[in-house]
Protein backbone atom coordinates (compact mmCIF):
# COMPACT_ATOMS: atom_id res chain seq x y z
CA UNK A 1 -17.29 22.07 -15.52
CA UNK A 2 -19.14 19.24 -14.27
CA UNK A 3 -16.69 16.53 -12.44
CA UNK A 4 -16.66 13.36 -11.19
CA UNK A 5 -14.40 11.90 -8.81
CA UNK A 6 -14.29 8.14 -7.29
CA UNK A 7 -12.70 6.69 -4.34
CA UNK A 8 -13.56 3.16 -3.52
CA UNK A 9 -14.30 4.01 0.56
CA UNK A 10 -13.81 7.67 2.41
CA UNK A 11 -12.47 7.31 6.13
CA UNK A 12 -11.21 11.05 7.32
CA UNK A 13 -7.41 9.94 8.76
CA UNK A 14 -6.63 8.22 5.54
CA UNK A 15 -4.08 9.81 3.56
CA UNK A 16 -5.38 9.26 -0.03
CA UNK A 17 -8.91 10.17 1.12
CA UNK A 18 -7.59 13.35 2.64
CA UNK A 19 -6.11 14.50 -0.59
CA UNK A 20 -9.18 13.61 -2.68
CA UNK A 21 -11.77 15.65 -0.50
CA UNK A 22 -9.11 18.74 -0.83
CA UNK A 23 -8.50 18.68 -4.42
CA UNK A 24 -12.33 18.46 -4.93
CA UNK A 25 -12.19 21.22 -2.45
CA UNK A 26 -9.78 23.38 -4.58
CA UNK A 27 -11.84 22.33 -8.02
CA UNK A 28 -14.94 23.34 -6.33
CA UNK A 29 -13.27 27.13 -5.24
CA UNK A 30 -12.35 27.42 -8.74
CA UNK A 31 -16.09 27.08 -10.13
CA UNK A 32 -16.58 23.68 -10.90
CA UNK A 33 -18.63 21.27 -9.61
CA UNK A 34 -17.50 18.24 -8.01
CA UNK A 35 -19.50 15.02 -7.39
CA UNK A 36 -17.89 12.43 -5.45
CA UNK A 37 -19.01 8.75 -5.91
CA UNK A 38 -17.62 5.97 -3.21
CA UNK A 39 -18.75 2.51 -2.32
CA UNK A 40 -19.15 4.13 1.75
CA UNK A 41 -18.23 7.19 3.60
CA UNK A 42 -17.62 7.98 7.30
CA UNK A 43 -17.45 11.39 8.63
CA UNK A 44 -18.59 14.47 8.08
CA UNK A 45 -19.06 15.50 4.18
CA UNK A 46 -17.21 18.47 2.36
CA UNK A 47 -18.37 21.51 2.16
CA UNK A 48 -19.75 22.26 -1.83
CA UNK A 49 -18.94 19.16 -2.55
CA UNK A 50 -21.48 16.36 -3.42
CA UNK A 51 -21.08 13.10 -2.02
CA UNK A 52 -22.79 9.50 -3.83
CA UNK A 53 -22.94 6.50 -1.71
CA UNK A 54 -23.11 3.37 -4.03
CA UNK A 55 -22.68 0.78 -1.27
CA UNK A 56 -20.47 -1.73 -0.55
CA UNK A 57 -21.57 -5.44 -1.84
CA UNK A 58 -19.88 -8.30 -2.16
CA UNK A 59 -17.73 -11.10 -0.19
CA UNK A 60 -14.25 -10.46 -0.69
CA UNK A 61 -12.39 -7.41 -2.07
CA UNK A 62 -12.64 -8.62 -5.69
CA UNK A 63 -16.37 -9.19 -5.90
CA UNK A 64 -16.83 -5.82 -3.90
CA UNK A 65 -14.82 -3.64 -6.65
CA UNK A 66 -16.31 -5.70 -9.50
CA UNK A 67 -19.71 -4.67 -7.93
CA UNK A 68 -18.84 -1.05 -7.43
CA UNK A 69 -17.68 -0.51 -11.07
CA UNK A 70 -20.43 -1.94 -12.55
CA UNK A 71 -22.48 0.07 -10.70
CA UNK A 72 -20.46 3.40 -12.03
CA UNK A 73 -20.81 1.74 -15.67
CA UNK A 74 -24.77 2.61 -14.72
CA UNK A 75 -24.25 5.56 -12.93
CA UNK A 76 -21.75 8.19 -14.31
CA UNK A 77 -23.46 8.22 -18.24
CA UNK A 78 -26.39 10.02 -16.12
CA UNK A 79 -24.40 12.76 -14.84
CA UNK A 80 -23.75 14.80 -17.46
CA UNK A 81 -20.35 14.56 -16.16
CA UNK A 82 -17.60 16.61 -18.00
CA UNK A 83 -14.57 14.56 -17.04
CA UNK A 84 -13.76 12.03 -14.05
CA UNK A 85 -11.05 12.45 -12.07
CA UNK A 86 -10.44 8.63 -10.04
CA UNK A 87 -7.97 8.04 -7.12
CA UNK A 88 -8.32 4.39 -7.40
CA UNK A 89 -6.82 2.20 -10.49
CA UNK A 90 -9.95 1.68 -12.58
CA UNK A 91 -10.84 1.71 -16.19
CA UNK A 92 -12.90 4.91 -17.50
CA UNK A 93 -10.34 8.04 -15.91
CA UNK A 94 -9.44 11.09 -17.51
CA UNK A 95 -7.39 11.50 -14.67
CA UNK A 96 -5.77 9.23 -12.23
CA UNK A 97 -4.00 10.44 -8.91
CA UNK A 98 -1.15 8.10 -8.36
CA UNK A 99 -0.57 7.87 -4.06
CA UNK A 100 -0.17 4.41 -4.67
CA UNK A 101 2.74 2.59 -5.63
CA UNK A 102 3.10 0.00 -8.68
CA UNK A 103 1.44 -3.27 -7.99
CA UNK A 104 2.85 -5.17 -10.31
CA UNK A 105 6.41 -4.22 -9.21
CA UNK A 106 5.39 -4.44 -5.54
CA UNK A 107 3.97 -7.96 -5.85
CA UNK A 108 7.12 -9.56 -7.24
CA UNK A 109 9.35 -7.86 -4.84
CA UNK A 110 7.45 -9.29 -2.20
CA UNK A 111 5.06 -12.26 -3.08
CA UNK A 112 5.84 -15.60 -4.31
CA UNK A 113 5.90 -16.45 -8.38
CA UNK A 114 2.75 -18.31 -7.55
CA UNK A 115 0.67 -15.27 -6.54
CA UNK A 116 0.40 -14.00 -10.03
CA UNK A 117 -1.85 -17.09 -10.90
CA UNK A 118 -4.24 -15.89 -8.22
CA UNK A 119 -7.79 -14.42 -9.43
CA UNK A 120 -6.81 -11.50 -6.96
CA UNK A 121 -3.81 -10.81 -8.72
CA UNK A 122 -5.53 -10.79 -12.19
CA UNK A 123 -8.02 -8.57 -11.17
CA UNK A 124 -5.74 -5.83 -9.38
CA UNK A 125 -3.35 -6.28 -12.53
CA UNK A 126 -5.93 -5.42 -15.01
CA UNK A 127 -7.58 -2.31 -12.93
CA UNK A 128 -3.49 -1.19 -13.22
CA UNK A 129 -3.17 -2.31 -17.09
CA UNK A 130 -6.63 -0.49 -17.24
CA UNK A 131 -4.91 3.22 -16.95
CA UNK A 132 -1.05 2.31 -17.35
CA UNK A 133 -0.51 0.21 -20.49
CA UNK A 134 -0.02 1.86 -23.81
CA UNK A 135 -3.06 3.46 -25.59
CA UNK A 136 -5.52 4.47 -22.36
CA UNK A 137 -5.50 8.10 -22.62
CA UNK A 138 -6.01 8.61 -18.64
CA UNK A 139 -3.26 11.59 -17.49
CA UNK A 140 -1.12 10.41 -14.59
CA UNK A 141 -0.50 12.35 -11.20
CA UNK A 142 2.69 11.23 -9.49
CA UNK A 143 4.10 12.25 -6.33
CA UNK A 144 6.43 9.88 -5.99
CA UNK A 145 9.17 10.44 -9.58
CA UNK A 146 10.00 7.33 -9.26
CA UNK A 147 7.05 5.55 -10.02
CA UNK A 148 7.50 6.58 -13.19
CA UNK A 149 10.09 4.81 -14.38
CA UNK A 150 8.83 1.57 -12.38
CA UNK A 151 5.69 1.83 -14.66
CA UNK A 152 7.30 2.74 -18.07
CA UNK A 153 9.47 -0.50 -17.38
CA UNK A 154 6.89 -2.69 -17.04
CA UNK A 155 3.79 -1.40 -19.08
CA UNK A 156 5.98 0.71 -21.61
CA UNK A 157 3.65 3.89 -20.59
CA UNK A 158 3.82 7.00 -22.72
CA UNK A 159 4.58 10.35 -21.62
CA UNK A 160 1.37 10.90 -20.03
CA UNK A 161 2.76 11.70 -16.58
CA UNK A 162 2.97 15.08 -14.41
CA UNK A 163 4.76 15.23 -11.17
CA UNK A 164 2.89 16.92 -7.99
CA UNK A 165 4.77 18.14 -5.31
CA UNK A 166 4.74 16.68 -1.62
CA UNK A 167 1.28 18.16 -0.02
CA UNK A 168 2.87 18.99 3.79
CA UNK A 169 0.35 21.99 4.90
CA UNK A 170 2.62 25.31 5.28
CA UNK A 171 2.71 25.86 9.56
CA UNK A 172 3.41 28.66 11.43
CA UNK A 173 4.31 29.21 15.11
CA UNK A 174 7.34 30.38 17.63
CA UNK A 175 9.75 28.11 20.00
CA UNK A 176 7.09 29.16 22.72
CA UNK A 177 4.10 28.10 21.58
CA UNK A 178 5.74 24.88 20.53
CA UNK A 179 7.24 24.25 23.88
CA UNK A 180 3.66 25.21 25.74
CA UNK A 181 2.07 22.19 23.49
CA UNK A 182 4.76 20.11 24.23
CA UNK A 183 3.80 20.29 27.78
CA UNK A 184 -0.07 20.26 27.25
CA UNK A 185 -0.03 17.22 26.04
CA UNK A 186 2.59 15.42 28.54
CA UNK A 187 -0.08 17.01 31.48
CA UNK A 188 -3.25 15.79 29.42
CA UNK A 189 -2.03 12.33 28.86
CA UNK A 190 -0.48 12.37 32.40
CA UNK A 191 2.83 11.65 31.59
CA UNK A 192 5.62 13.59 33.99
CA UNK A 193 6.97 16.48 31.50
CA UNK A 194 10.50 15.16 30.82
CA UNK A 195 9.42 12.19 29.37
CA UNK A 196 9.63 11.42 25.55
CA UNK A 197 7.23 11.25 23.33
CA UNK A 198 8.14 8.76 19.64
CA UNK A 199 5.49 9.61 17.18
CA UNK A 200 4.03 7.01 14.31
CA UNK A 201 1.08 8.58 12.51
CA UNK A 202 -0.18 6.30 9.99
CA UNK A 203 -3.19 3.68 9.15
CA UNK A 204 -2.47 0.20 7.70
CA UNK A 205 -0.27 -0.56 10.89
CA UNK A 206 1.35 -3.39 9.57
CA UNK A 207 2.62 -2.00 6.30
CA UNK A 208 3.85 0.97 8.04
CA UNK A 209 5.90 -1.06 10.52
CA UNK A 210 4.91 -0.32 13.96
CA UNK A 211 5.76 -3.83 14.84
CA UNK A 212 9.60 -2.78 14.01
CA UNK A 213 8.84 0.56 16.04
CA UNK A 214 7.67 -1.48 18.97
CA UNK A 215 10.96 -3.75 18.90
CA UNK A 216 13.01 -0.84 19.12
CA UNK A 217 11.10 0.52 21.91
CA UNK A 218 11.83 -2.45 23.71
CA UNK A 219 15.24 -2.75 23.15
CA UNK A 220 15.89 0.73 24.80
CA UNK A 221 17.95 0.73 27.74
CA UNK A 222 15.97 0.00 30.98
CA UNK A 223 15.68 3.80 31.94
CA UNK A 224 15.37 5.24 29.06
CA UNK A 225 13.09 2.89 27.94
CA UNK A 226 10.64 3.85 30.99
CA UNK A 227 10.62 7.28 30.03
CA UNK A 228 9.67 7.12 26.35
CA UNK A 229 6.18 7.01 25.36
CA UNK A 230 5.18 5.44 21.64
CA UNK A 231 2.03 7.36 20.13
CA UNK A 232 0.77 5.49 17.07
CA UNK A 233 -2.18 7.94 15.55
CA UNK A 234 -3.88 6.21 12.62
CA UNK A 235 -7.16 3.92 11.57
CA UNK A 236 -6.61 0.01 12.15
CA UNK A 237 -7.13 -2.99 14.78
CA UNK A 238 -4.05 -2.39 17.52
CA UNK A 239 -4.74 -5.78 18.82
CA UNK A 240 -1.77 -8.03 17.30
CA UNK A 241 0.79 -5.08 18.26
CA UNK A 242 -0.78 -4.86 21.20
CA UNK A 243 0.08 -8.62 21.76
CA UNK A 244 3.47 -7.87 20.60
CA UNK A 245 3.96 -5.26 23.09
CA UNK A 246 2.99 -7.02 25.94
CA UNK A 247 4.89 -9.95 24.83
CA UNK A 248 7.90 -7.44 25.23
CA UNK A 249 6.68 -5.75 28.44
CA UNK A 250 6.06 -2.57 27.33
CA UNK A 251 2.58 -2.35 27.09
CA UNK A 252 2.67 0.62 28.97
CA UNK A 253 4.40 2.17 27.22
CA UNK A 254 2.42 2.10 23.95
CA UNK A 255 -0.63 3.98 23.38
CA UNK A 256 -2.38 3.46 19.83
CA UNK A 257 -4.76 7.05 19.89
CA UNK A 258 -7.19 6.22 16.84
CA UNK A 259 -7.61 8.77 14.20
CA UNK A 260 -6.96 11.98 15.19
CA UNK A 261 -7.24 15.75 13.78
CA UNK A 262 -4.63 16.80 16.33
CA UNK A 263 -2.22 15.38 14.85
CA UNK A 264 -0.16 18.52 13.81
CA UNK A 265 -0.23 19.29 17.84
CA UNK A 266 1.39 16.04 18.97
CA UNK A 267 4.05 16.56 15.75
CA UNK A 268 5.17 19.80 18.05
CA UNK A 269 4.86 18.04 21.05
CA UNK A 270 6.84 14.66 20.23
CA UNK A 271 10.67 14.64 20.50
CA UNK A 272 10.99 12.62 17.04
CA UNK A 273 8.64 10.82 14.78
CA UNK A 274 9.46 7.15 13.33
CA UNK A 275 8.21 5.57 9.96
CA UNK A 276 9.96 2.71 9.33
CA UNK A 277 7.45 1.29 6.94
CA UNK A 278 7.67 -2.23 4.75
CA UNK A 279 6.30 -0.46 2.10
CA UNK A 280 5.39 3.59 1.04
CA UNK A 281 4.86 5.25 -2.20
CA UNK A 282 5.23 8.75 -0.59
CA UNK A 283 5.17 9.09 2.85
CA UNK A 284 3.39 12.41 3.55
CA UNK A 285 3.88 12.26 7.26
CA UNK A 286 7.48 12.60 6.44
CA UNK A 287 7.66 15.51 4.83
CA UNK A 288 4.31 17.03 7.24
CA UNK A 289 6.77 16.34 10.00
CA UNK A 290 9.66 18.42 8.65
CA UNK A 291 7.00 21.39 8.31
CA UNK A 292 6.30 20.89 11.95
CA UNK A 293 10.35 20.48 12.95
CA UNK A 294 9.99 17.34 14.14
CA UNK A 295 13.19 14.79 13.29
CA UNK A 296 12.50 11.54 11.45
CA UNK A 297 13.46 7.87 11.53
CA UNK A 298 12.15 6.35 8.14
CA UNK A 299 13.00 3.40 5.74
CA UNK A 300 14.51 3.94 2.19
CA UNK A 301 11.29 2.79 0.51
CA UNK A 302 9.27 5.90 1.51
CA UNK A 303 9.24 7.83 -1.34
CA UNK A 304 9.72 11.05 0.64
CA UNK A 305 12.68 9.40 2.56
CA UNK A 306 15.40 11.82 0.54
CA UNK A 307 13.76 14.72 1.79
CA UNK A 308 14.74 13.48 5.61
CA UNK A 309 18.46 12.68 4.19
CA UNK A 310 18.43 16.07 2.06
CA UNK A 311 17.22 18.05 5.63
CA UNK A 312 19.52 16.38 7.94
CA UNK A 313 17.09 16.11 10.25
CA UNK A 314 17.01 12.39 10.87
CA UNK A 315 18.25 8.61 9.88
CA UNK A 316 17.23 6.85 6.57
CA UNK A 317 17.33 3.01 6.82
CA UNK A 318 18.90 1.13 3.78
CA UNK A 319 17.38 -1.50 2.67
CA UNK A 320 17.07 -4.19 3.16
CA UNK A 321 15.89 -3.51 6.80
CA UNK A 322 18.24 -4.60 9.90
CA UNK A 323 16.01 -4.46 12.87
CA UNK A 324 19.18 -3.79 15.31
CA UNK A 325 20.27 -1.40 12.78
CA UNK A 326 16.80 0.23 13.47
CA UNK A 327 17.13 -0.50 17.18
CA UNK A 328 20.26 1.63 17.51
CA UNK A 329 18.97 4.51 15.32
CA UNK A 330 15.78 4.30 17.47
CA UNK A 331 17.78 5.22 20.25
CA UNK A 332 19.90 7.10 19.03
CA UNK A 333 17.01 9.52 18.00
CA UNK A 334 17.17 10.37 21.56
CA UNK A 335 20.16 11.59 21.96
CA UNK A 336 19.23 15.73 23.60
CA UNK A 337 22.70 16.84 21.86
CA UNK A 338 21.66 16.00 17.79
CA UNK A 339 18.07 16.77 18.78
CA UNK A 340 18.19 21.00 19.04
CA UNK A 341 20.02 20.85 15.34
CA UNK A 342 18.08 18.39 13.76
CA UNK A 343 15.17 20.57 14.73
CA UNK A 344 16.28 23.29 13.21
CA UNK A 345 17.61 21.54 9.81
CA UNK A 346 14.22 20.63 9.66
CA UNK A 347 12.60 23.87 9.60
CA UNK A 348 15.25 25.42 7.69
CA UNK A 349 14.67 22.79 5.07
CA UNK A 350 10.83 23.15 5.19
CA UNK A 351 11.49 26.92 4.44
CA UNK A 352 13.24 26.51 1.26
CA UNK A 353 12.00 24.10 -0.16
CA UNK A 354 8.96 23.05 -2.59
CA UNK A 355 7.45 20.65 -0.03
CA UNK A 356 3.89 22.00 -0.85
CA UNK A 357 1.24 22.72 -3.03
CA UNK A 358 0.36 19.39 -4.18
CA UNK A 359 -3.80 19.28 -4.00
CA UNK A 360 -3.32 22.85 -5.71
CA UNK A 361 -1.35 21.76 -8.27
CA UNK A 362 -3.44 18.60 -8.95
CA UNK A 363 -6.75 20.67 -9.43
CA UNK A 364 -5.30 22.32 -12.18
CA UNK A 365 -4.10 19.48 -14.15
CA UNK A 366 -6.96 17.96 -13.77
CA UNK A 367 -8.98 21.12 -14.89
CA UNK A 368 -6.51 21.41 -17.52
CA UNK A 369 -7.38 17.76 -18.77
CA UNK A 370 -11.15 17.96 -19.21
CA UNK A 371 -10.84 21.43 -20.96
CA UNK A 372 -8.59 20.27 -23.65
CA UNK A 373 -10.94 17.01 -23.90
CA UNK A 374 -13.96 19.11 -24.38
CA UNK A 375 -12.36 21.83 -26.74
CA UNK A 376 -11.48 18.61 -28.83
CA UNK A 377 -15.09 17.54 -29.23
């Protein structure tokens, strides 16, 4: 089959971007062929996959998309395409991947009742109306169940939904090997080998709350506080949490890395990872940390949060968020005595558990779409 696929922009450490390129990846091993279109790219391409850079005009978000999907209203008839396949809300999908949560629902849980009068909020609302409310025919990929509900209450969708599982990538290596990388890194980055190493891997900085992580940093106890290291590894401007950190005094102690594809290396090397985000549909890096053993400090609005509370392998902040709540869970995260078990929970739980497979299982529904839409012809 011939398929299209859209994603507004490609940058390689973003999380939705990431699982695009790898379910073309998988449609592309199974025979098909997969065209990409995106408003800009960065990187290298895909392998056997082909890539169509529209541009990005326009001088605000709003005229930007409006541009881009006109130009895919010009575009995609003169493909020949089979089916499309869109990881952004837009009208025209046979498929939609859902990594993002409701807007609708997220707006009025955090946004005045005057932002729904905005143009900004019209136009978001309608790309979401375009593929939620009742008669589009677009399937729906969740990861996150509960979206579903969320979407039936306030579209009234019909049963048009299929659950993915989490996409953690399956890892394999001994105690020895993770200890050796645990030291590697300390020696690389210079840091004396006892020292600890708190983990935040994530772009959009302020939604994932690395100003929170940075306050509990600084409330550590003085000498604790001078031997723990906080390693934020993600796209976005550092320069306000920056601020914040030196506003605290521990500027030094902060270290925002960029985009990395080491990642899974400093997961084995850091003594626990924290994710206490405002707001997350999912929450991959949760679950990729339990693959890698690595305990967890999340919110409750990650979507993957249950799978740190089902492991035992960490602390799961109710909402709504206390930041000395998250201050003393920060710390006590580095407790040596809970660390050794929560370890192990977390492998144990990564073992036997369905914490994978999710660009796999995507690439079939989304085969499995377009064929019944073209036997129906």
């Amino acid at each position: 089959m011939n398929l299209g696929f859209i994603l507004f922009d490609y940058f390689p450490f973003g999380g939705l971007q990431r699982d695009c390129v790898k379910i073309a990846g998988h449609c592309v091993e199974h025979g098909h062929r997969v065209t990409l279109f995106t408003r800009t790219w960065q990187g290298e391409r895909p392998a056997g996959v082909e890539v169509e850079v529209l541009g990005r005009r326009g001088f605000s978000n709003i005229s930007r998309n409006r541009h881009f999907l006109k130009q895919l209203q010009t575009v995609l008839p003169q493909r020949s395409l089979d089916g499309i396949a869109g990881f952004n809300k837009m009208p025209g999908l046979d498929v939609y991947y859902g990594a993002d949560p409701c807007y609708i629902a997220r707006i009025a849980r955090t946004k005045p009742a005057w932002h729904s009068w905005l143009p900004r909020h019209r136009h978001y609302a309608g790309l979401e109306r375009s593929v939620f409310a009742p008669g589009a025919s677009t399937q729906i990929l969740l990861i996150a169940p509960h979206e579903k509900a969320v979407y039936q209450k306030i579209y009234g969708t019909e049963e048009r939904f299929h659950f993915l599982p989490p996409n953690a990538a399956r890892r394999s290596f001994t105690e020895a090997q993770r200890l050796e990388l645990r030291d590697k890194i300390r020696r690389d980055n210079g840091w004396p080998l006892d020292e600890r190493i708190v983990l935040h891997v994530g772009s959009d900085f302020r939604r994932k709350g690395v100003d929170r992580a940075i306050l509990s940093l600084a409330a550590l106890p003085d000498l604790l506080r001078q031997q723990t290291h906080l390693v934020i590894l993600g796209k976005g401007d550092p320069a306000r949490f920056m601020n914040l950190a030196g506003s605290l005094s521990v500027a030094d102690r902060v270290h925002f890395l960029g985009g990395r594809l080491d990642a899974p290396d400093w997961m084995l090397a850091a003594d626990f990872m924290v994710h206490p985000a405002y707001s997350e549909n999912t929450g991959t890096t949760l679950v990729e940390a339990l693959a890698s053993g690595l305990p967890v400090l999340a919110t409750d609005v990650c979507g993957f949060s249950f799978h740190v509370a089902n492991a035992r392998t960490g602390i799961v902040l109710p909402s709504p968020f206390d930041q000395a709540a998250c201050n003393r869970a920060f710390a006590g995260m580095l407790e040596p005595d809970s660390a050794i078990q929560r370890r192990t929970n977390a492998l144990s739980y990564a073992a036997r558990e369905d914490i994978y497979g999710c660009h796999e299982r995507a690439a079939e529904i989304i085969e499995e779409t377009i064929r019944r839409k073209l036997e129906a012809k």
